[in-house]
Each structure stands twice: as C-alpha cells, then as structure tokens.
Protein backbone atom coordinates (compact mmCIF):
# COMPACT_ATOMS: atom_id res chain seq x y z
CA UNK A 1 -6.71 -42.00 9.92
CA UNK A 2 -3.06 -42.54 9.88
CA UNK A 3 -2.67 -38.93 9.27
CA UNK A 4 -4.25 -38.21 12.54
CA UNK A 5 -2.05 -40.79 14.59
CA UNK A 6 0.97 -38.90 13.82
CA UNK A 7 2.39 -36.40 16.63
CA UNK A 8 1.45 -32.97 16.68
CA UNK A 9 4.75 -32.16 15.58
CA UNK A 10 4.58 -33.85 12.24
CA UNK A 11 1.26 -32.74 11.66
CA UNK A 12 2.45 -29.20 11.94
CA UNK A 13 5.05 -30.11 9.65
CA UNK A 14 2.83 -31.07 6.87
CA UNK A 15 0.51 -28.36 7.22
CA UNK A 16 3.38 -25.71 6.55
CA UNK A 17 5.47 -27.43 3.78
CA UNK A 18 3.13 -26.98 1.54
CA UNK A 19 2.96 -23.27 1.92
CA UNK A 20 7.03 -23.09 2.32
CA UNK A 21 7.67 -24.91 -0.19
CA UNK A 22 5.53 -22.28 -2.22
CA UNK A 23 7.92 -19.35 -0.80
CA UNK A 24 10.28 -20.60 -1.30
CA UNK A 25 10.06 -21.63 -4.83
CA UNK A 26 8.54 -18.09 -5.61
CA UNK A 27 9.61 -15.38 -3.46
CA UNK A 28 12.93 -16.94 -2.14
CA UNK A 29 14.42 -17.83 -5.37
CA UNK A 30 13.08 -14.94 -7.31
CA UNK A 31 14.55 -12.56 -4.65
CA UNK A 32 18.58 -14.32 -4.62
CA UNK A 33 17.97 -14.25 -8.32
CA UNK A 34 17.35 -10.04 -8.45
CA UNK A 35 19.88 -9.83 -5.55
CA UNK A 36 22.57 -11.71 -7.69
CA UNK A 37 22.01 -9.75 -10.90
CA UNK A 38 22.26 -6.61 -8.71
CA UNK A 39 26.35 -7.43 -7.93
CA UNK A 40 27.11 -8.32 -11.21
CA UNK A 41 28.33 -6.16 -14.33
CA UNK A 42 26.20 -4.60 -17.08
CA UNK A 43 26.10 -5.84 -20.28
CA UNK A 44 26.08 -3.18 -23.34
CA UNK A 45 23.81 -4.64 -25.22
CA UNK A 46 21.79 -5.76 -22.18
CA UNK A 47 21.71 -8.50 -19.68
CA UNK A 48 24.68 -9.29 -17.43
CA UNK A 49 28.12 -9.80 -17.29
CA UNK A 50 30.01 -12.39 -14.92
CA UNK A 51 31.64 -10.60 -11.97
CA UNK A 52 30.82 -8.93 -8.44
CA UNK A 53 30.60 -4.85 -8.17
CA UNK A 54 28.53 -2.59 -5.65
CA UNK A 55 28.82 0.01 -8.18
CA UNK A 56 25.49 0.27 -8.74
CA UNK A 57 24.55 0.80 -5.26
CA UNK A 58 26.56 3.32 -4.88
CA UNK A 59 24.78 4.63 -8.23
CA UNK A 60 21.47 4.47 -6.23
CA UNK A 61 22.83 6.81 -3.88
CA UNK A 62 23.37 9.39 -6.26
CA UNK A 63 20.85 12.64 -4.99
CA UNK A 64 18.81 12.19 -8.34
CA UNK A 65 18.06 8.78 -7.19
CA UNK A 66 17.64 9.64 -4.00
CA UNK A 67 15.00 12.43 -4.39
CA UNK A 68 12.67 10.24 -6.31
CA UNK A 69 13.20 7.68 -3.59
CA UNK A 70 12.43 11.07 -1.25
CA UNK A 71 9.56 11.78 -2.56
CA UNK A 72 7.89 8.14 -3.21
CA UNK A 73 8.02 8.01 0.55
CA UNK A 74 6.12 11.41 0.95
CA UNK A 75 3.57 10.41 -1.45
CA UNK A 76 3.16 6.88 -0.01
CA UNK A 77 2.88 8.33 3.78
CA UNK A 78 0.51 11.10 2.01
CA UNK A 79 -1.85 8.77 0.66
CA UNK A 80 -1.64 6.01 3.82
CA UNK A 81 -2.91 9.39 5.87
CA UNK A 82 -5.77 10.51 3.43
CA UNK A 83 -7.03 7.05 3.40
CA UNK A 84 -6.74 6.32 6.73
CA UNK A 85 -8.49 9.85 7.00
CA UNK A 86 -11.25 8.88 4.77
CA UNK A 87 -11.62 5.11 5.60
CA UNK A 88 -11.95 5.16 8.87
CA UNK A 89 -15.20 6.55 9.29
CA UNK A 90 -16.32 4.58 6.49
CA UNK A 91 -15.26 1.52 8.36
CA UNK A 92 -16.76 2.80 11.51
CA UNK A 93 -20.59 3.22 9.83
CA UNK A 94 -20.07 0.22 8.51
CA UNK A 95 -19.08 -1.94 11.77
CA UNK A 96 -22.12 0.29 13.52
CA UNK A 97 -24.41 -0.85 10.51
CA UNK A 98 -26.62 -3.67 11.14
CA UNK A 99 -29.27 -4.38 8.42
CA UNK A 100 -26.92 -2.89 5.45
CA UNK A 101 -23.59 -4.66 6.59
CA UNK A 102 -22.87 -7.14 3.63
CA UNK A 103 -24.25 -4.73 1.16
CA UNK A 104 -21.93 -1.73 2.27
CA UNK A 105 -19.05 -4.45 2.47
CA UNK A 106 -20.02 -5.39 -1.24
CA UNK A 107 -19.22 -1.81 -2.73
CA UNK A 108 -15.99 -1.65 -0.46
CA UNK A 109 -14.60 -5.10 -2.33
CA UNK A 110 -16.42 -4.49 -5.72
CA UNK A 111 -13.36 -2.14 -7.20
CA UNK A 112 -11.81 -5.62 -6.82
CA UNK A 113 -13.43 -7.01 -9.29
CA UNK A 114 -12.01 -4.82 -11.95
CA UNK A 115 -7.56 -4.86 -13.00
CA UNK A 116 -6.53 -2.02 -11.33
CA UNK A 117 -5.00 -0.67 -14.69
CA UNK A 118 -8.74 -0.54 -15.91
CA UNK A 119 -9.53 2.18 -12.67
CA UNK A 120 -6.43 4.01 -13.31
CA UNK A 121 -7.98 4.80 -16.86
CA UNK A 122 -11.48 5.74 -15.58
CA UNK A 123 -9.30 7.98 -13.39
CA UNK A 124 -8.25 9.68 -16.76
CA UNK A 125 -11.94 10.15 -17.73
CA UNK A 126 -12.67 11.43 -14.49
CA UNK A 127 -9.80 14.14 -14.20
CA UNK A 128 -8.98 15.13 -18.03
CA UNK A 129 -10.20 18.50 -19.24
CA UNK A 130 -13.25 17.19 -21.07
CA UNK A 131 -14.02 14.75 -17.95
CA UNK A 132 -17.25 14.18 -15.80
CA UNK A 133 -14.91 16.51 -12.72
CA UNK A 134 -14.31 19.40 -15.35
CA UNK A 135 -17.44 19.33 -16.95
CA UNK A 136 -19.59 19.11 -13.62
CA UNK A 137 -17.81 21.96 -11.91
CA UNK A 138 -18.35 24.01 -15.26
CA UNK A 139 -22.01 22.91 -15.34
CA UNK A 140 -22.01 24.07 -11.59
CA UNK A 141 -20.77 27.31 -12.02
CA UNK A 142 -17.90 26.70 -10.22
CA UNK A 143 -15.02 27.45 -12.46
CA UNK A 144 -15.56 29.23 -15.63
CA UNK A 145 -13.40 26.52 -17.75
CA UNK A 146 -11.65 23.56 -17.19
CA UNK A 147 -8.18 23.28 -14.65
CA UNK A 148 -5.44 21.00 -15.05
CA UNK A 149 -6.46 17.94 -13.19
CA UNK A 150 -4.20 15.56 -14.93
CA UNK A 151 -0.70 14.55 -14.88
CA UNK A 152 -0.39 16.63 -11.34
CA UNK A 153 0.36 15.09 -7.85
CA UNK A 154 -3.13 15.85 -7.21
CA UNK A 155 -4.22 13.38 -9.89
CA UNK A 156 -1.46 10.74 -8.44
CA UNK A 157 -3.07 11.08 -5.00
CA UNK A 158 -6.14 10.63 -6.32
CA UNK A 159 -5.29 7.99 -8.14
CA UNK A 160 -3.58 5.76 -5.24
CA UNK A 161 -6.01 7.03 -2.56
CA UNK A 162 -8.59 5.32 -4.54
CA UNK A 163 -6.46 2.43 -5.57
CA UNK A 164 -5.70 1.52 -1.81
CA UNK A 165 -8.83 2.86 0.11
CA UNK A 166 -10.10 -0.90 0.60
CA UNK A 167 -7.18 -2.09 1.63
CA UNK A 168 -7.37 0.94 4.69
CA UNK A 169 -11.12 0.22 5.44
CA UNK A 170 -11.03 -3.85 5.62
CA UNK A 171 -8.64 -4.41 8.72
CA UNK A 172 -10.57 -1.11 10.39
CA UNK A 173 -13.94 -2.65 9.77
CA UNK A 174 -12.36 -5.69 11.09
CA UNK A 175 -11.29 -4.68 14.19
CA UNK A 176 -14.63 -2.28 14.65
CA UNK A 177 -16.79 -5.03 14.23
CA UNK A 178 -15.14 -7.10 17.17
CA UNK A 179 -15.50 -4.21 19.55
CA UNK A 180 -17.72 -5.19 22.60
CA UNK A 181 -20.88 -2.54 23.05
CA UNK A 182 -20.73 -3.37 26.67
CA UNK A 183 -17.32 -1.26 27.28
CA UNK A 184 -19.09 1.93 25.66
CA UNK A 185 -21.75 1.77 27.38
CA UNK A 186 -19.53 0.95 30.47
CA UNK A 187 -17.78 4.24 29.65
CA UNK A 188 -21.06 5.86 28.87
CA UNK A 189 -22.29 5.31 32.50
CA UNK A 190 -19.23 6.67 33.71
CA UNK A 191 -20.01 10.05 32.27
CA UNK A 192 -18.25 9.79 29.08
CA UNK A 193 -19.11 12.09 26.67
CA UNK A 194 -19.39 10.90 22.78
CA UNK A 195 -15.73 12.19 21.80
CA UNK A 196 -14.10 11.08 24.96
CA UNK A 197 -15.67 7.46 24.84
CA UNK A 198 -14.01 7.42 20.95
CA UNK A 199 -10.59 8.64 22.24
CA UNK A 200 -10.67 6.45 24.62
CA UNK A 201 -12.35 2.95 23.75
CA UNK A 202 -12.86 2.64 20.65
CA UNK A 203 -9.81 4.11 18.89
CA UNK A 204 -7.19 2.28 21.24
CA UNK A 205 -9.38 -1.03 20.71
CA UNK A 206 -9.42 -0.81 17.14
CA UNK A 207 -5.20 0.44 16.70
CA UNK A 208 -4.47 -3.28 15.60
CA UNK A 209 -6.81 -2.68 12.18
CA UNK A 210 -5.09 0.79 12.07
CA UNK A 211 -1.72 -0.49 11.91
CA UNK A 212 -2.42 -3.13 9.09
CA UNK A 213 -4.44 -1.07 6.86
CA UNK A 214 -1.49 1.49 7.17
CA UNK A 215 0.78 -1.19 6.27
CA UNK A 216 -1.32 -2.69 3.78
CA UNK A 217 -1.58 1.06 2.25
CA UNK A 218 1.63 2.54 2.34
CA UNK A 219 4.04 -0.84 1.22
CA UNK A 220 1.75 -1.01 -2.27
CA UNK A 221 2.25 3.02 -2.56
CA UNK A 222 6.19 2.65 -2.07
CA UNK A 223 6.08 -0.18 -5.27
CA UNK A 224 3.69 1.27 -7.52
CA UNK A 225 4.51 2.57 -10.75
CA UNK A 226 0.95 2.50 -12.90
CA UNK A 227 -0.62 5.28 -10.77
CA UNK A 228 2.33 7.69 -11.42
CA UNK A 229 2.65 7.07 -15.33
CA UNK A 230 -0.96 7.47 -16.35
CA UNK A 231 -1.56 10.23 -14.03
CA UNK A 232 1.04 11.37 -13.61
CA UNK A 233 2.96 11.78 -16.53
CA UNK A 234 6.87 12.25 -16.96
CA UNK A 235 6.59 14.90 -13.91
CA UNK A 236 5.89 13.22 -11.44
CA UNK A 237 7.50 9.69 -11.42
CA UNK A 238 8.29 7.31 -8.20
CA UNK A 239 10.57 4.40 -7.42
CA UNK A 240 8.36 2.22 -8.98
CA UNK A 241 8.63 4.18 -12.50
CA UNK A 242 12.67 4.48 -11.95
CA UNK A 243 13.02 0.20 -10.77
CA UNK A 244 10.34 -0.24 -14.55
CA UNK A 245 12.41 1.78 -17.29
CA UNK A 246 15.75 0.01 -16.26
CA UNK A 247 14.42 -3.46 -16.77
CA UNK A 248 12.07 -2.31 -20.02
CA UNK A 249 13.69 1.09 -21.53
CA UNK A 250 17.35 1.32 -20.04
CA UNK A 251 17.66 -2.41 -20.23
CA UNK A 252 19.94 -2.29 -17.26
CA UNK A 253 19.51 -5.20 -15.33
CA UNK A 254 22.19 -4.53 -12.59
CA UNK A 255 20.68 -1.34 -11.76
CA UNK A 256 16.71 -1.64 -11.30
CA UNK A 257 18.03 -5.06 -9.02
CA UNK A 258 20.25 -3.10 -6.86
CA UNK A 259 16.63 -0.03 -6.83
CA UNK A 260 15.19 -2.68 -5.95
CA UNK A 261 16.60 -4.14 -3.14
CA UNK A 262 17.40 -0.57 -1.55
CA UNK A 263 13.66 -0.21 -2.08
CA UNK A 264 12.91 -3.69 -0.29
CA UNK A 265 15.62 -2.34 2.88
CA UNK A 266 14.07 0.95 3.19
CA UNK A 267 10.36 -0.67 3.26
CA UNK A 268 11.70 -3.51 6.21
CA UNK A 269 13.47 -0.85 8.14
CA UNK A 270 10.35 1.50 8.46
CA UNK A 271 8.09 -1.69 8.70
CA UNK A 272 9.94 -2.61 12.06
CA UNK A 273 11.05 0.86 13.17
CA UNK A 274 7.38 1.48 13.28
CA UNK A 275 6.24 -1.42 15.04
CA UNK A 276 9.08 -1.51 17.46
CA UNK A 277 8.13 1.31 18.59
CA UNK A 278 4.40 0.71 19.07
CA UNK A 279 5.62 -2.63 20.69
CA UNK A 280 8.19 -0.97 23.11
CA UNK A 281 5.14 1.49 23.97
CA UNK A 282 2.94 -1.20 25.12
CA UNK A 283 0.59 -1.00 22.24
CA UNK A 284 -1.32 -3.15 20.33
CA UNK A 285 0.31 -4.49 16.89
CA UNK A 286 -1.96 -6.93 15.64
C-alpha cells in the first residue's frame, strides 16, 4: 500500500529504473565501450593500443568500404520492398479472417521457434543443385538440369526475405485488425469502388503498421551477416560480413568499431530522415 501512496511522479520513477537501468548497463556501456576502441590504435598482434586516432574512419571511407556499405543498403531497401510486397496481403487476409485468425497467426510466428541459423541452412537444401527447388523444376519439366541458385544475390534475397517476412506482416496485421468496418462501408455507400475504398481507407489507416514493419525489416537487413555468408558466399558479402572478419579473422579491433558506428550513423540518419518527412507531411508515424 505504501507503494501506492507515493506521487505519481515517483511511481513513474520506479516503473522506468528498472528498464534504464537495464540500458544502460547493456546497450549504453557496450556502445562507449565499441566507440572507445574505435579512436584508439591497433595492436599487431591484436587488441588495442593506448592513444586517440580517426584513422580508421577515414579508412571506412575508402570506396572499397564504401561500396559494400552501397550495396548493403540496396539489398536491405530490396528486401524491406519484397516483403512489404508479399506481407501485406498476407496481413490483410489475415486481419479479414475470422474463424482461422490465431491459426494463420500461428504459422506467421512459428519460424520463430527455430535459430535463425537453422533456416538459413534449410535455405541451402532448398536452393543447392540437388535441392527440393532444382529437383522440382526438373521433375516439372521446367528446366532441363539444375541452375545456380546458390551463393547468388538471388539466394541472399531469398534468404533475408524469408528471414524478416514476420517481422513485415505483424505490425500490418496489427494495424489491419484495428481498422473500423464502418468507414468502408461508409465509403462503400458513397460509391467507392473496391480499389478506390483500399487507396483510400484502408491503406492510409493502416501506414502506421507500414512504417514499423519497414523499420523492423530493413534495420535487421543493414546488420546481418549470416544470410550473406551461407548464401551468399565470398561474392556477395555486406556490412555485416566486413564489421565480423575484423573482430574474428583480421583481429582488428579499431576498425570493425569505427564500421560499426558509421553503420549505427547511417541507420539513425535514414531512420529520422524518413520519418521526418512522413511527420512534416502530416502523416501517420506510429
């Protein structure tokens, strides 16, 4: 009871300290720890060395670097449009369903339930040249032998479109399932036809789910480095792969800190850039 005869204002309090004091211990400290290793010297044999350089920012910026940061943000837009693309309508049938709601929302979440390094090796089942893709288009008739699925951008797409799709339908579904029948059948009255009442009602209405499943999609993309190295092979790495070999393989600290952060700056910037601008248009952001 005592707890409840304290002001609103320390109740607050004691609600969010707990969950603070949990960022702060590990995503605060963690982060000044990467940013400090990523001003400070390399050592040759690995680690650090005392001191304060930006030279490996300014290695960052070197156009090597900077086309495999290039094209991790092409990929990572790529695959937050295909599964925007293929969720949506998946999240639409599902807010429409009625009777078959919880079980359709059961196969959405059930990839969950498995490490997403286990589906990135069913994905090399599914796409290598003795796998069930290969082997049913042969059986169909539609090629005459197997193609090179594998270690192309198609199999990285594939892989990351399927890694992510939930994450694209939930906030959709979300927002779909909140929509109020009444206004379509308002616009429905009004001589609406079927594609105008979507372009109109329910696609504004249901923006805010759009904008966090993008988010939600295309921040993972940006990071990830398992898709690109089992699918991808040596061909067709991302920032992710780059940021992984200099703390593993290169054992250069300094450097996969400093990828990282520019990788952390980039994400923020087009983060807010994008929802300033759908906030200075007047629309929706969550």
């Amino acid at each position: 009871m005592a707890w409840f005869g304290r002001r609103p204002s320390t109740r607050l309090a004691s609600l969010i300290a707990p969950g603070t004091l949990w960022l702060a211990v590990f995503f605060l400290v963690p982060i000044a720890l990467v940013f400090g290793y990523s001003v400070m010297r390399r050592d040759p044999f690995g680690g650090v060395l005392p001191g304060f350089t930006f030279e490996h920012y300014r290695r960052f910026f070197d156009p090597l670097y900077l086309d495999v940061l290039g094209r991790t943000i092409g990929w990572s837009l790529l695959v937050t449009v295909v599964s925007l693309a293929l969720g949506y309508p998946v999240a639409y049938l599902i807010a429409r369903e009625r009777r078959r709601r919880r079980l359709l929302l059961f196969l959405v979440v059930l990839p969950f339930w498995t490490s997403f390094l286990v589906r990135m090796f069913a994905m090399i089942f599914l796409l290598r040249d003795t796998g069930f893709v290969n082997s049913a288009l042969v059986a169909a008739g539609v090629i005459d032998e197997p193609i090179q699925l594998l270690y192309t951008p198609f199999a990285v797409l594939a892989g990351l479109v399927y890694g992510f799709l939930p994450l694209m339908i939930l906030p959709i579904y979300a927002s779909l399932e909140k929509l109020d029948d009444s206004l379509l059948e308002a616009a429905e009255v009004l001589g609406a036809r079927p594609a105008a009442r979507f372009l109109r009602v329910t696609l504004p209405l249901s923006m805010p789910g759009v904008v966090a499943g993008s988010l939600l999609t295309f921040i993972p993309s940006l990071g990830s480095f398992v898709t690109a190295d089992l699918l991808g092979g040596a061909k067709q790495a991302m920032i992710g792969n780059l940021i992984q070999n200099q703390f593993t393989v290169a054992r250069n600290w300094p450097f996969g800190s400093a990828a990282s952060f520019v990788l952390m700056a980039v994400v923020l910037t087009l983060v807010l850039v994008y929802l300033g601008r759908r906030d200075a248009a007047g629309a929706p952001i969550g």
